[in-house]
N, C-alpha and C. Protein backbone atom coordinates (compact mmCIF):
# COMPACT_ATOMS: atom_id res chain seq x y z
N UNK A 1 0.85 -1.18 0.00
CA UNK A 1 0.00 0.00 0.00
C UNK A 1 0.89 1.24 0.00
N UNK A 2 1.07 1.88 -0.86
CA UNK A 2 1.33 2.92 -0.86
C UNK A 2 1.20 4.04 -0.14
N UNK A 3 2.66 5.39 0.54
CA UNK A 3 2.31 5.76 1.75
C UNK A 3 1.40 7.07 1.23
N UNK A 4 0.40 7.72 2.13
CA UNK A 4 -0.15 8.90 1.88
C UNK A 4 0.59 9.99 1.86
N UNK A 5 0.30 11.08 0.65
CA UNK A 5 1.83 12.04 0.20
C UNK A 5 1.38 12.91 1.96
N UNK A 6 2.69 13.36 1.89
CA UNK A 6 2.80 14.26 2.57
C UNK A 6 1.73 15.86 2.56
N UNK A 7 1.19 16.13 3.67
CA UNK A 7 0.54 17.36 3.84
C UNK A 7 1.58 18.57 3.46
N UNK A 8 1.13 19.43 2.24
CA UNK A 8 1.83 20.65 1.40
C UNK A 8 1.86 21.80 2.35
N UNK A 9 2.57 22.49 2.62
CA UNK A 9 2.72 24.21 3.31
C UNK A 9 2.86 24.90 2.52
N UNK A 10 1.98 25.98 2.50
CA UNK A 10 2.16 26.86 1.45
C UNK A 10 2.41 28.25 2.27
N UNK A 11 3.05 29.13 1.38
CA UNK A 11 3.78 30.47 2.17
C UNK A 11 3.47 31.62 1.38
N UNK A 12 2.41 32.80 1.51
CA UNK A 12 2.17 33.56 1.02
C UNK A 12 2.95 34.44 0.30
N UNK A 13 3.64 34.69 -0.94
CA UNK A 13 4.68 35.80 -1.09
C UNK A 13 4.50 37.22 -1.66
N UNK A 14 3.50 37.91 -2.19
CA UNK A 14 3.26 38.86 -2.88
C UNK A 14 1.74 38.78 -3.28
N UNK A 15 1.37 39.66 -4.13
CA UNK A 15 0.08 39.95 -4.59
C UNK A 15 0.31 40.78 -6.14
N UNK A 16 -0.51 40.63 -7.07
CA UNK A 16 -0.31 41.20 -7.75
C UNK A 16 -1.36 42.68 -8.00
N UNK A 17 -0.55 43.69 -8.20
CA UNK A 17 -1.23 45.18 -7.76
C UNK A 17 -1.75 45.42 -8.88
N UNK A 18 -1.49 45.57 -9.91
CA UNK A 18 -1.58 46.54 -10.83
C UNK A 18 -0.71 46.35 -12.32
N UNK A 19 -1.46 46.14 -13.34
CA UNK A 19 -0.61 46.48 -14.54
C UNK A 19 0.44 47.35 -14.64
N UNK A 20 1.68 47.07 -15.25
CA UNK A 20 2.65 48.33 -15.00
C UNK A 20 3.23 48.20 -17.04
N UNK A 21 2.69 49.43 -17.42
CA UNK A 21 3.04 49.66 -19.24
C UNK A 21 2.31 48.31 -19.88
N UNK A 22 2.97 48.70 -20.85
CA UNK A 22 2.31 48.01 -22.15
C UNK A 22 2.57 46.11 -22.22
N UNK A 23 3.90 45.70 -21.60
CA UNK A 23 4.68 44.53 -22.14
C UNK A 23 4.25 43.67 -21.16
N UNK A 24 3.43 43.60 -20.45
CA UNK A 24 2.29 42.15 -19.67
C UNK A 24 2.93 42.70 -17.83
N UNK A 25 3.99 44.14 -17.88
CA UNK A 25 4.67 43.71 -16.37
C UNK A 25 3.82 43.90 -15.34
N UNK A 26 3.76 43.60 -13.83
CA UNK A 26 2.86 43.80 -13.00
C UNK A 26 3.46 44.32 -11.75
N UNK A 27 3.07 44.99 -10.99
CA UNK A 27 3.70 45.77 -9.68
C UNK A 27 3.06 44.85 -8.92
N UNK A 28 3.65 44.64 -7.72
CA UNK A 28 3.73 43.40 -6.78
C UNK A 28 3.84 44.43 -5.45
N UNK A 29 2.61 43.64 -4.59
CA UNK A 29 2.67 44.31 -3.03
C UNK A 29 3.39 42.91 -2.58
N UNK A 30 4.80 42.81 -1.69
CA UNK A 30 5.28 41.83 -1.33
C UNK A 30 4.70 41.20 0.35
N UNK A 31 4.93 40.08 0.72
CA UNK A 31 4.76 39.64 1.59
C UNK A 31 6.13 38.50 2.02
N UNK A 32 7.14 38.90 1.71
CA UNK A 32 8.30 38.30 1.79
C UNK A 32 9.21 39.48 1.90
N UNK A 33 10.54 38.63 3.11
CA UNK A 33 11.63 39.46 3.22
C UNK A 33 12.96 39.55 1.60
N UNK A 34 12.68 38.50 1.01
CA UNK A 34 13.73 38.02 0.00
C UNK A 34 12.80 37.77 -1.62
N UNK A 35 12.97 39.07 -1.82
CA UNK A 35 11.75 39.36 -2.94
C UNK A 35 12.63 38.82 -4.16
N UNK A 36 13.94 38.83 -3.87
CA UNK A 36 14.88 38.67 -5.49
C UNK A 36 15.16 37.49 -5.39
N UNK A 37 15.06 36.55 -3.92
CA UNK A 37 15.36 35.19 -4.01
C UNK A 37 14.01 34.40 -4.39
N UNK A 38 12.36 35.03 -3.94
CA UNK A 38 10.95 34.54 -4.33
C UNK A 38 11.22 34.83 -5.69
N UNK A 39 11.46 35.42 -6.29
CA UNK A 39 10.93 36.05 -7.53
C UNK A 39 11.99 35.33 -8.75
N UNK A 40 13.26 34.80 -8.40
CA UNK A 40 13.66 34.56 -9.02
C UNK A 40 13.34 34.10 -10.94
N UNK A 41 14.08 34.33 -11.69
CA UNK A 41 13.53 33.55 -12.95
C UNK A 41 13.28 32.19 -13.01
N UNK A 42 12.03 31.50 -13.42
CA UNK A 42 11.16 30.07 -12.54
C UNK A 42 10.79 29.82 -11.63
N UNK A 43 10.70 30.81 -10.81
CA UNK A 43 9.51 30.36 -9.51
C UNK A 43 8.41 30.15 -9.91
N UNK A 44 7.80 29.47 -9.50
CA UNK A 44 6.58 28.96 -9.95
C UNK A 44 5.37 29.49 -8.43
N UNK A 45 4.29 29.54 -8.83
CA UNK A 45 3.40 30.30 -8.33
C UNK A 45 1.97 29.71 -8.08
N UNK A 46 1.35 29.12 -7.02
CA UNK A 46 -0.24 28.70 -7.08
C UNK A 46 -0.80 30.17 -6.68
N UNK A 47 -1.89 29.95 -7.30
CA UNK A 47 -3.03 31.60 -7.43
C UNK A 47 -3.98 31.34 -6.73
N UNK A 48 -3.96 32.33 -6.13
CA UNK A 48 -5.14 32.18 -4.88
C UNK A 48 -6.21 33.63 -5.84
N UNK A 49 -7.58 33.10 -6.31
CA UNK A 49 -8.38 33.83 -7.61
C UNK A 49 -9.53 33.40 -6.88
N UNK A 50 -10.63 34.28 -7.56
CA UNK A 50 -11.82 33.92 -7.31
C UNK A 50 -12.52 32.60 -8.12
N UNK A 51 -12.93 31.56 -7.17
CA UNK A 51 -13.34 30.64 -8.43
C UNK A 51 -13.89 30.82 -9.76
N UNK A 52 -14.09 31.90 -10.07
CA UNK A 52 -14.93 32.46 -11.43
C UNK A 52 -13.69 33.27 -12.50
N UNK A 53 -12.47 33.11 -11.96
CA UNK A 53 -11.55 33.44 -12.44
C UNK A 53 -10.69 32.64 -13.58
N UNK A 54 -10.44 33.23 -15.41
CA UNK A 54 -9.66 32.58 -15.71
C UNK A 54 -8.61 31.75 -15.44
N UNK A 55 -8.00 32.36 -13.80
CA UNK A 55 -6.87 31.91 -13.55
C UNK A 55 -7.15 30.94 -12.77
N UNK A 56 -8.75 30.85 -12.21
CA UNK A 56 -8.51 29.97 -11.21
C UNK A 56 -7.74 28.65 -11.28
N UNK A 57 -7.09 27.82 -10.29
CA UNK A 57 -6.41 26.37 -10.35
C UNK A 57 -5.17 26.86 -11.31
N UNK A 58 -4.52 27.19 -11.63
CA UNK A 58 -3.96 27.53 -12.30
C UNK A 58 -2.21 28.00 -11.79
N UNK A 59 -1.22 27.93 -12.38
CA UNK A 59 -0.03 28.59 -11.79
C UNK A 59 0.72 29.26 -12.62
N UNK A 60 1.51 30.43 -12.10
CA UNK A 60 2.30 30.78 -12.98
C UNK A 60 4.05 31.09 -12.61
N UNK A 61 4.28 31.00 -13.47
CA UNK A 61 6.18 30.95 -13.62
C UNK A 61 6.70 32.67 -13.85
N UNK A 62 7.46 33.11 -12.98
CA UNK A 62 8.57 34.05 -13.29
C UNK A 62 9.45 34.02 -14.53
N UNK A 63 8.86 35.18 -15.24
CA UNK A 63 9.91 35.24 -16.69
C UNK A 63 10.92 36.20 -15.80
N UNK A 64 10.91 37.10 -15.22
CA UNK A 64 11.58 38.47 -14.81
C UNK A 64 11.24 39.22 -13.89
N UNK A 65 12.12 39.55 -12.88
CA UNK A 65 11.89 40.67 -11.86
C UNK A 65 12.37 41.67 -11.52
N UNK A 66 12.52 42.72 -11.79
CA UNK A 66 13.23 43.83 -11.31
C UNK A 66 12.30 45.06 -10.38
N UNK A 67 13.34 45.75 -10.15
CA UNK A 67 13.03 47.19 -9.28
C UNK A 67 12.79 48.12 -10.36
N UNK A 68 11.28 48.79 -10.03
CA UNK A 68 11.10 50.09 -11.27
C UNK A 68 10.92 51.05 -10.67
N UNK A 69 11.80 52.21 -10.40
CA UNK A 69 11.30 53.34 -9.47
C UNK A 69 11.00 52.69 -7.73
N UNK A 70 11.99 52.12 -7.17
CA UNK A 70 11.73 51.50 -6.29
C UNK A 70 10.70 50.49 -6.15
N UNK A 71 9.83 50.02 -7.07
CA UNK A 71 8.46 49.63 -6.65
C UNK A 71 9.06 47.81 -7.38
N UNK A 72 8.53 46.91 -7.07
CA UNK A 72 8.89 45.77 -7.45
C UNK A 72 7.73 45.13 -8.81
N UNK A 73 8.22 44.72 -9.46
CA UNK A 73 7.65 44.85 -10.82
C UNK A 73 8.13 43.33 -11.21
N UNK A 74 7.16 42.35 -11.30
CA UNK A 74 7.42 40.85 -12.49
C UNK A 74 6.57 40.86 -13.65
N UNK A 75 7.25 40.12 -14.19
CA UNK A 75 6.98 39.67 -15.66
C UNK A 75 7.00 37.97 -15.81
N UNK A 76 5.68 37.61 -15.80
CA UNK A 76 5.29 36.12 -15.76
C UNK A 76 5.16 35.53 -17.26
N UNK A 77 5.72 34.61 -17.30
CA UNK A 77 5.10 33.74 -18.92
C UNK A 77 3.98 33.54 -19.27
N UNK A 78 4.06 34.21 -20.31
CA UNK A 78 2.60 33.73 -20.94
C UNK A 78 1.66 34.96 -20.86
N UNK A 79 2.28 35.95 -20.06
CA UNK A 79 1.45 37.44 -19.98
C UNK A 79 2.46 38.31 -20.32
N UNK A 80 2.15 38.72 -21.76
CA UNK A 80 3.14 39.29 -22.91
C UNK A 80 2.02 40.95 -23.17
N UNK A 81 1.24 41.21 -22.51
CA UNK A 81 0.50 42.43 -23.11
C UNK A 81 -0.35 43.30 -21.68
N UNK A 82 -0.44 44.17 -21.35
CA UNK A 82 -1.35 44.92 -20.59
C UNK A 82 -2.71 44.70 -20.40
N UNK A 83 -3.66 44.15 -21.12
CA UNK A 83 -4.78 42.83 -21.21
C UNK A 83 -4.74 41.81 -20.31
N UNK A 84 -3.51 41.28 -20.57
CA UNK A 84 -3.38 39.82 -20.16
C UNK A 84 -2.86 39.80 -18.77
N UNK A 85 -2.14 40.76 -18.45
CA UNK A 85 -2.12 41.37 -17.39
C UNK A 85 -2.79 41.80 -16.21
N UNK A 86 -3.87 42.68 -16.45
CA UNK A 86 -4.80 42.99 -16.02
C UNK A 86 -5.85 42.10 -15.58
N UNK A 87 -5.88 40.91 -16.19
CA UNK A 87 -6.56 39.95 -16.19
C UNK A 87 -6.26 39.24 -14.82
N UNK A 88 -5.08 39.25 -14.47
CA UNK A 88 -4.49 38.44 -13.61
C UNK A 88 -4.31 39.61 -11.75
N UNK A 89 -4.93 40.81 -12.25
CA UNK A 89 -4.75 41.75 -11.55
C UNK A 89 -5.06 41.83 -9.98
N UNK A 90 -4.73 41.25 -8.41
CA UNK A 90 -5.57 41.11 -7.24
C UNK A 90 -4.85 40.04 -6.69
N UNK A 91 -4.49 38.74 -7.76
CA UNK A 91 -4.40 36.93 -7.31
C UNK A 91 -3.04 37.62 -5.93
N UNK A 92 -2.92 36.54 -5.32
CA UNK A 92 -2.65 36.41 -4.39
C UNK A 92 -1.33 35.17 -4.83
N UNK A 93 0.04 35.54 -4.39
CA UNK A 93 0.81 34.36 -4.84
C UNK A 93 1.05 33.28 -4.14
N UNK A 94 1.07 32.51 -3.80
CA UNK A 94 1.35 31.33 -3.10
C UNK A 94 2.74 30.23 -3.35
N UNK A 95 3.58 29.98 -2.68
CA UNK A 95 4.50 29.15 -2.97
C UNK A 95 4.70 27.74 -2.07
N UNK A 96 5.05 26.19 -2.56
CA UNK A 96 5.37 25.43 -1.79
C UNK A 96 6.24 25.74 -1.04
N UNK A 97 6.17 25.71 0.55
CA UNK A 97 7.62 26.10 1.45
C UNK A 97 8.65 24.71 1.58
N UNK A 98 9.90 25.18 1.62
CA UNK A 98 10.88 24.18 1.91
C UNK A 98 11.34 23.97 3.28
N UNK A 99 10.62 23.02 3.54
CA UNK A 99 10.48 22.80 5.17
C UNK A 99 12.03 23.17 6.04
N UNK A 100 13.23 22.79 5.23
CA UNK A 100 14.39 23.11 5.47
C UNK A 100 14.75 24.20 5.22
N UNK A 101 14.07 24.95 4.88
CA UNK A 101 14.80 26.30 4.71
C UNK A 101 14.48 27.66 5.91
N UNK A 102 15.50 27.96 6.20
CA UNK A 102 15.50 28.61 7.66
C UNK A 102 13.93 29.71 7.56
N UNK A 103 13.36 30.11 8.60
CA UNK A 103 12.55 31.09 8.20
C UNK A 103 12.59 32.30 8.24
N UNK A 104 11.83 33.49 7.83
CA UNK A 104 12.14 34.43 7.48
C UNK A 104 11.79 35.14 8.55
N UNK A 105 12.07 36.19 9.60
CA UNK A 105 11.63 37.02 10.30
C UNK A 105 10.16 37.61 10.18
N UNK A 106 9.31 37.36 11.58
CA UNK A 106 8.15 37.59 11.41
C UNK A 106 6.98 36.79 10.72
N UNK A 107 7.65 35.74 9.88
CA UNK A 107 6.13 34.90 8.99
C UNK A 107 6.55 33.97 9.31
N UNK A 108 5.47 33.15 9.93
CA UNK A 108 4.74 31.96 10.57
C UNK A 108 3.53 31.10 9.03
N UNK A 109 3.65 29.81 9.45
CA UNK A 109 3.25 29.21 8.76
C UNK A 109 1.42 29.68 10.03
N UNK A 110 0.31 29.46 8.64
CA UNK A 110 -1.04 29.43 9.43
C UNK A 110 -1.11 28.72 10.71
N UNK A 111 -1.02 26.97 10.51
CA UNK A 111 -0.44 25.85 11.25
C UNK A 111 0.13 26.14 12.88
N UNK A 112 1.01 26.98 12.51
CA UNK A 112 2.03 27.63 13.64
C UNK A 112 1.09 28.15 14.77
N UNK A 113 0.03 29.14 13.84
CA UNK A 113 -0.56 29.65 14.83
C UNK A 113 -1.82 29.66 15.13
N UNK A 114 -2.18 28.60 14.61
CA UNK A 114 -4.31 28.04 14.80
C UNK A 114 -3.61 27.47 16.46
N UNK A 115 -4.20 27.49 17.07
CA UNK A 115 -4.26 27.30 18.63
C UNK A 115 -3.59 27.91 19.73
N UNK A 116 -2.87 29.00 19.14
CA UNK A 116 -2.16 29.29 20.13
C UNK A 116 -3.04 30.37 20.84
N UNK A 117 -2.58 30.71 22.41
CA UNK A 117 -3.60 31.01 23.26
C UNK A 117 -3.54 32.99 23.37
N UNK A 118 -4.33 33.57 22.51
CA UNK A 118 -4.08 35.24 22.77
C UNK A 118 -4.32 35.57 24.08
N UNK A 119 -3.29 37.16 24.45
CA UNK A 119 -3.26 37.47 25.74
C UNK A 119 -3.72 39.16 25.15
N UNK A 120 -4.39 39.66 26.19
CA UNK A 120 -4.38 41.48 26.40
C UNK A 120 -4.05 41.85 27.42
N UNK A 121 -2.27 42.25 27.56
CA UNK A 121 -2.07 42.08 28.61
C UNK A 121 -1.48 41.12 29.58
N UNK A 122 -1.27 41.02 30.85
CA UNK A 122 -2.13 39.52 31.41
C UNK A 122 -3.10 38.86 31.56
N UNK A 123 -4.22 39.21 30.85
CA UNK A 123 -5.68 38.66 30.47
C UNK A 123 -5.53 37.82 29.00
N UNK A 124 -5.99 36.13 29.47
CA UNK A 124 -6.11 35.45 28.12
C UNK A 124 -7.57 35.85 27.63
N UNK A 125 -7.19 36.14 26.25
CA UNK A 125 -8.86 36.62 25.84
C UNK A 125 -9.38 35.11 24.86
N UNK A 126 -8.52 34.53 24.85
CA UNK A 126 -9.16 33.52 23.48
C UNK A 126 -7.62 32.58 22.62
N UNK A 127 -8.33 32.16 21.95
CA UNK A 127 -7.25 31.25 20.92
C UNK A 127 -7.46 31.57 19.76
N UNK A 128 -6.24 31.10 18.25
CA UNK A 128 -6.70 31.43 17.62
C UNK A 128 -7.32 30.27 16.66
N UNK A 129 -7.87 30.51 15.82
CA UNK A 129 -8.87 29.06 15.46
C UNK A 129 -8.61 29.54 14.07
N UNK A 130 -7.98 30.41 13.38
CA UNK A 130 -7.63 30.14 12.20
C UNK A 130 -7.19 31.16 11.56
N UNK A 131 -6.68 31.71 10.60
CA UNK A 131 -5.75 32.60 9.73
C UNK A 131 -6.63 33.01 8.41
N UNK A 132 -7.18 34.19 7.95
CA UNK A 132 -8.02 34.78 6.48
C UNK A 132 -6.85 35.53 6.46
N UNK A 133 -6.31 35.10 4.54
CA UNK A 133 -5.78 35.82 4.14
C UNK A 133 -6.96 36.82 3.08
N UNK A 134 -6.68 37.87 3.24
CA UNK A 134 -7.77 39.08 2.57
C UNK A 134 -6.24 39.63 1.45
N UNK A 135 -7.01 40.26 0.83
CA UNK A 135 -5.78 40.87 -0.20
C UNK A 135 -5.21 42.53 0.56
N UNK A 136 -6.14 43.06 1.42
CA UNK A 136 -5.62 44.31 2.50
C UNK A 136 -4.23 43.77 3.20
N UNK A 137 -5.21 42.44 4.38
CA UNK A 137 -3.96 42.12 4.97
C UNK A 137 -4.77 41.04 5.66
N UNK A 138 -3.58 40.33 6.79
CA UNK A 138 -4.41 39.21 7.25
C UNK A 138 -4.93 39.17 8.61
N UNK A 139 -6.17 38.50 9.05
CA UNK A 139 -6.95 38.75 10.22
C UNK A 139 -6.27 37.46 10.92
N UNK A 140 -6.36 37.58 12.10
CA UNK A 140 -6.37 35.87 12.89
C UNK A 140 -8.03 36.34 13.39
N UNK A 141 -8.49 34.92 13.70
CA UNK A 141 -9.99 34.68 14.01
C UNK A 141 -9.49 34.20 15.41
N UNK A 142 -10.00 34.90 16.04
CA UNK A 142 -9.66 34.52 17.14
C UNK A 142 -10.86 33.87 18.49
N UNK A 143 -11.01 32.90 18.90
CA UNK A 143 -12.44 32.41 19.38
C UNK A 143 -12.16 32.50 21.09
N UNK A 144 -13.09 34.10 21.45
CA UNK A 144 -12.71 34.29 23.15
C UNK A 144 -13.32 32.56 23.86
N UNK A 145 -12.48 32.56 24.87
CA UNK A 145 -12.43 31.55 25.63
C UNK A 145 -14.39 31.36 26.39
N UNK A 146 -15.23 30.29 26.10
CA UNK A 146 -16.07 30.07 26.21
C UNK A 146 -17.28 30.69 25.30
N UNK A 147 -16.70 30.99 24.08
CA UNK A 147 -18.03 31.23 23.49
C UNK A 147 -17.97 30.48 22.23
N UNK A 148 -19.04 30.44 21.04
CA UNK A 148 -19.13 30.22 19.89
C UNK A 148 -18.91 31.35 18.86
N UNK A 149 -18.15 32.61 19.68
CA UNK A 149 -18.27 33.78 18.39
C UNK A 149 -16.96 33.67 18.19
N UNK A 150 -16.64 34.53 17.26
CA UNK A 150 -15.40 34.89 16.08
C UNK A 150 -14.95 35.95 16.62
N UNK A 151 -13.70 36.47 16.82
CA UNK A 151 -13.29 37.85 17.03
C UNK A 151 -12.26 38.24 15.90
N UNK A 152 -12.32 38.72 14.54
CA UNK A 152 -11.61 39.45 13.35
C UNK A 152 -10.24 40.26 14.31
N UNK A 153 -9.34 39.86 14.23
CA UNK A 153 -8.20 40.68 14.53
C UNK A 153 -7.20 41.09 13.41
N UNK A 154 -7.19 42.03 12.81
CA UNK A 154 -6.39 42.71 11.88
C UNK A 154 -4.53 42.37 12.19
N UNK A 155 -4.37 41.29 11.41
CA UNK A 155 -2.72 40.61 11.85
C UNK A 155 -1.42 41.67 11.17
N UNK A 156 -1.56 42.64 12.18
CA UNK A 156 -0.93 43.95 11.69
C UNK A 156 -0.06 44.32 13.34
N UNK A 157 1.30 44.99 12.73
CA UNK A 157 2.62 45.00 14.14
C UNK A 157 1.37 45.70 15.30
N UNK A 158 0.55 47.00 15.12
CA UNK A 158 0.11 47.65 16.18
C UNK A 158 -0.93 46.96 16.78
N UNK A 159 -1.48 45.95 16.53
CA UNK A 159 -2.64 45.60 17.10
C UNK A 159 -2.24 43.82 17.43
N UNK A 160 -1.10 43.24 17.19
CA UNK A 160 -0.50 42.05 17.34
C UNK A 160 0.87 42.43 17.18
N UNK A 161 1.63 43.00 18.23
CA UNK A 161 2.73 43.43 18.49
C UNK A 161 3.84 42.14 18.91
N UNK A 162 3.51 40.80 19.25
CA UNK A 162 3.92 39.82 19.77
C UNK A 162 3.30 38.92 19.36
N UNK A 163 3.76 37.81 19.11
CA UNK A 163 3.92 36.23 18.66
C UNK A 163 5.31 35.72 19.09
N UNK A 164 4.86 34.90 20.17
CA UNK A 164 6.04 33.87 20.27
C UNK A 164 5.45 32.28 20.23
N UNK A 165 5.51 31.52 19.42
CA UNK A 165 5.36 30.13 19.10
C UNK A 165 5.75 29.44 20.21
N UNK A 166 6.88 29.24 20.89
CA UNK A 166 7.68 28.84 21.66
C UNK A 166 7.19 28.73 23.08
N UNK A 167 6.45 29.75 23.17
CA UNK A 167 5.21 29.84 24.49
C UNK A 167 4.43 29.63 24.28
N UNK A 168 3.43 29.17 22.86
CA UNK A 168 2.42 29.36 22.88
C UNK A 168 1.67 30.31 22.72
N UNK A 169 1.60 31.66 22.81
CA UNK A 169 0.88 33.02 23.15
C UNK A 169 1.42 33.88 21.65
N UNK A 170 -0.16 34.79 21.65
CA UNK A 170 -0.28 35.88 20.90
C UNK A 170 -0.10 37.09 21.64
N UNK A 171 0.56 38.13 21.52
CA UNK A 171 -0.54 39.57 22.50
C UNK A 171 -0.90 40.41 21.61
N UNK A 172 -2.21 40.73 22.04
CA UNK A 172 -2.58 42.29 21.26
C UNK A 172 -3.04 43.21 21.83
N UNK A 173 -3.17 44.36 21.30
CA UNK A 173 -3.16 45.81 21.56
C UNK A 173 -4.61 46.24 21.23
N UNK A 174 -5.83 45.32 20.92
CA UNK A 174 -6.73 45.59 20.30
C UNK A 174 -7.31 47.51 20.60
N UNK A 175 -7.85 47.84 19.41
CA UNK A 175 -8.36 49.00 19.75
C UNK A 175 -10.11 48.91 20.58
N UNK A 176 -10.52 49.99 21.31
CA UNK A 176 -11.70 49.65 21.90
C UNK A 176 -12.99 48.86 21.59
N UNK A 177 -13.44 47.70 22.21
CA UNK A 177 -14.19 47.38 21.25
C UNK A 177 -14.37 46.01 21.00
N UNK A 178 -13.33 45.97 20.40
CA UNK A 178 -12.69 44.52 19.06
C UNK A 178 -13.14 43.47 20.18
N UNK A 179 -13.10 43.26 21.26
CA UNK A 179 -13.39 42.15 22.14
C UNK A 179 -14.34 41.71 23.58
N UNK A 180 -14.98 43.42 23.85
CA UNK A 180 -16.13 44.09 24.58
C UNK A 180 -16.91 44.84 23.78
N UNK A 181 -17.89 44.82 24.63
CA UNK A 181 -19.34 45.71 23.91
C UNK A 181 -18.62 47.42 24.40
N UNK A 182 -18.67 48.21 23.42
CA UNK A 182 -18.67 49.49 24.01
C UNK A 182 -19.73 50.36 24.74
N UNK A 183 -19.63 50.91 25.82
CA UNK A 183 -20.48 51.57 26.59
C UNK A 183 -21.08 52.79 25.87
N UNK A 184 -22.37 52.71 25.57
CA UNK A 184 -23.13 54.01 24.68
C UNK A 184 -22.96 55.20 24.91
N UNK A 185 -22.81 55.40 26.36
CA UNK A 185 -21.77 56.60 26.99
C UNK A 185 -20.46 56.80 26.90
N UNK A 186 -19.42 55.81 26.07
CA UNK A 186 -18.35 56.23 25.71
C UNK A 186 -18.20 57.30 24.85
N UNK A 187 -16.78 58.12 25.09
CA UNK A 187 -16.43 59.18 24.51
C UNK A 187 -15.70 58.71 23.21
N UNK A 188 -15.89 59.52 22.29
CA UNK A 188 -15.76 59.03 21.13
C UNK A 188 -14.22 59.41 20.67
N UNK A 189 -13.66 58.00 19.73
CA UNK A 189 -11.79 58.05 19.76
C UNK A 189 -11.85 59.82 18.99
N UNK A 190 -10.85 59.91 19.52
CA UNK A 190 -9.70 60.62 19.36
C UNK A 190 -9.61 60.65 18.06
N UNK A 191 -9.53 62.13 16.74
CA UNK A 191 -8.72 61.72 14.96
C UNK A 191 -7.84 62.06 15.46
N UNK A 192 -6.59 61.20 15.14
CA UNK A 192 -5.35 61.49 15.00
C UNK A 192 -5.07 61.93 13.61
């Protein structure tokens, strides 16, 4: 009997922003520290698309990457025109991770951090029960300790300032709110 393949990790690296000129190139919001080592010529790419998407299921390969005006800019095979481009405009890149390869500062596999126990403070507020990647940025779902609800936490440095794996624990900084009912008599934030 043949053994069951191994469970895949996949590691978020970029997004694609925006058509850039005429010749298929695309400006890239990154999600990686080593954009010239992801991007290399042949990386290959699973697309995270809307199922209604040409691209859906689908992958694509690095023809070219460079810096344009500071901004990071690829050129994929097979998208030779500003059309074809555009087409592909939002996907979300995805790469197989190499379990051996050291990790990068700050990014955690999802895996890493579905259970680990959030703190505010010295107050545990909850665990987290799972990872949405959004194309803004990514939430942890975080489920307070004894209930059936969801708490959306925006997985951003000011509001999740700490992750350590190693303990177990999240902390955040949530703004008012995010995890209590606000008092109708509260004074209203501050524009900064």
């Amino acid at each position: 009997m043949p053994s069951p393949e191994p469970a895949r990790t996949q590691l978020r690296v970029g997004r694609l922003v925006k058509a850039h000129g005429l010749k298929g190139a695309l400006k890239l919001e990154l999600y990686t520290d080593e954009p010239d080592r992801r991007f290399a010529p042949g990386a290959a790419f699973t697309l995270q698309v809307p199922d209604t998407s040409p691209w859906s299921g689908k992958t694509v390969t690095v023809r070219e990457f460079r810096w344009m005006n500071s901004h990071p800019v690829v050129f994929l095979e097979g998208i030779d025109d500003r059309t074809a481009a555009e087409s592909i405009v939002r996907a979300i890149l995805w790469i197989d991770a190499d379990p051996d390869a050291p990790a990068e500062d700050e990014a955690w596999y999802d895996h890493q951090l579905v259970g680990l126990r959030v703190f505010r403070g010295d107050d545990e507020v909850g665990s987290v029960v799972r990872v949405d990647h959004l194309p803004a940025q990514d939430l942890l779902i975080v489920r307070p300790a004894g209930t059936d609800t969801e708490v959306l936490v925006p997985f951003v440095k000011a509001i999740v300032p700490l992750v350590d794996i190693g303990a177990g624990r999240v902390e955040v900084t949530p703004p008012p709110g995010l995890f209590e009912a606000v008092p109708d008599d509260a004074p209203p934030a501050a524009d900064h």
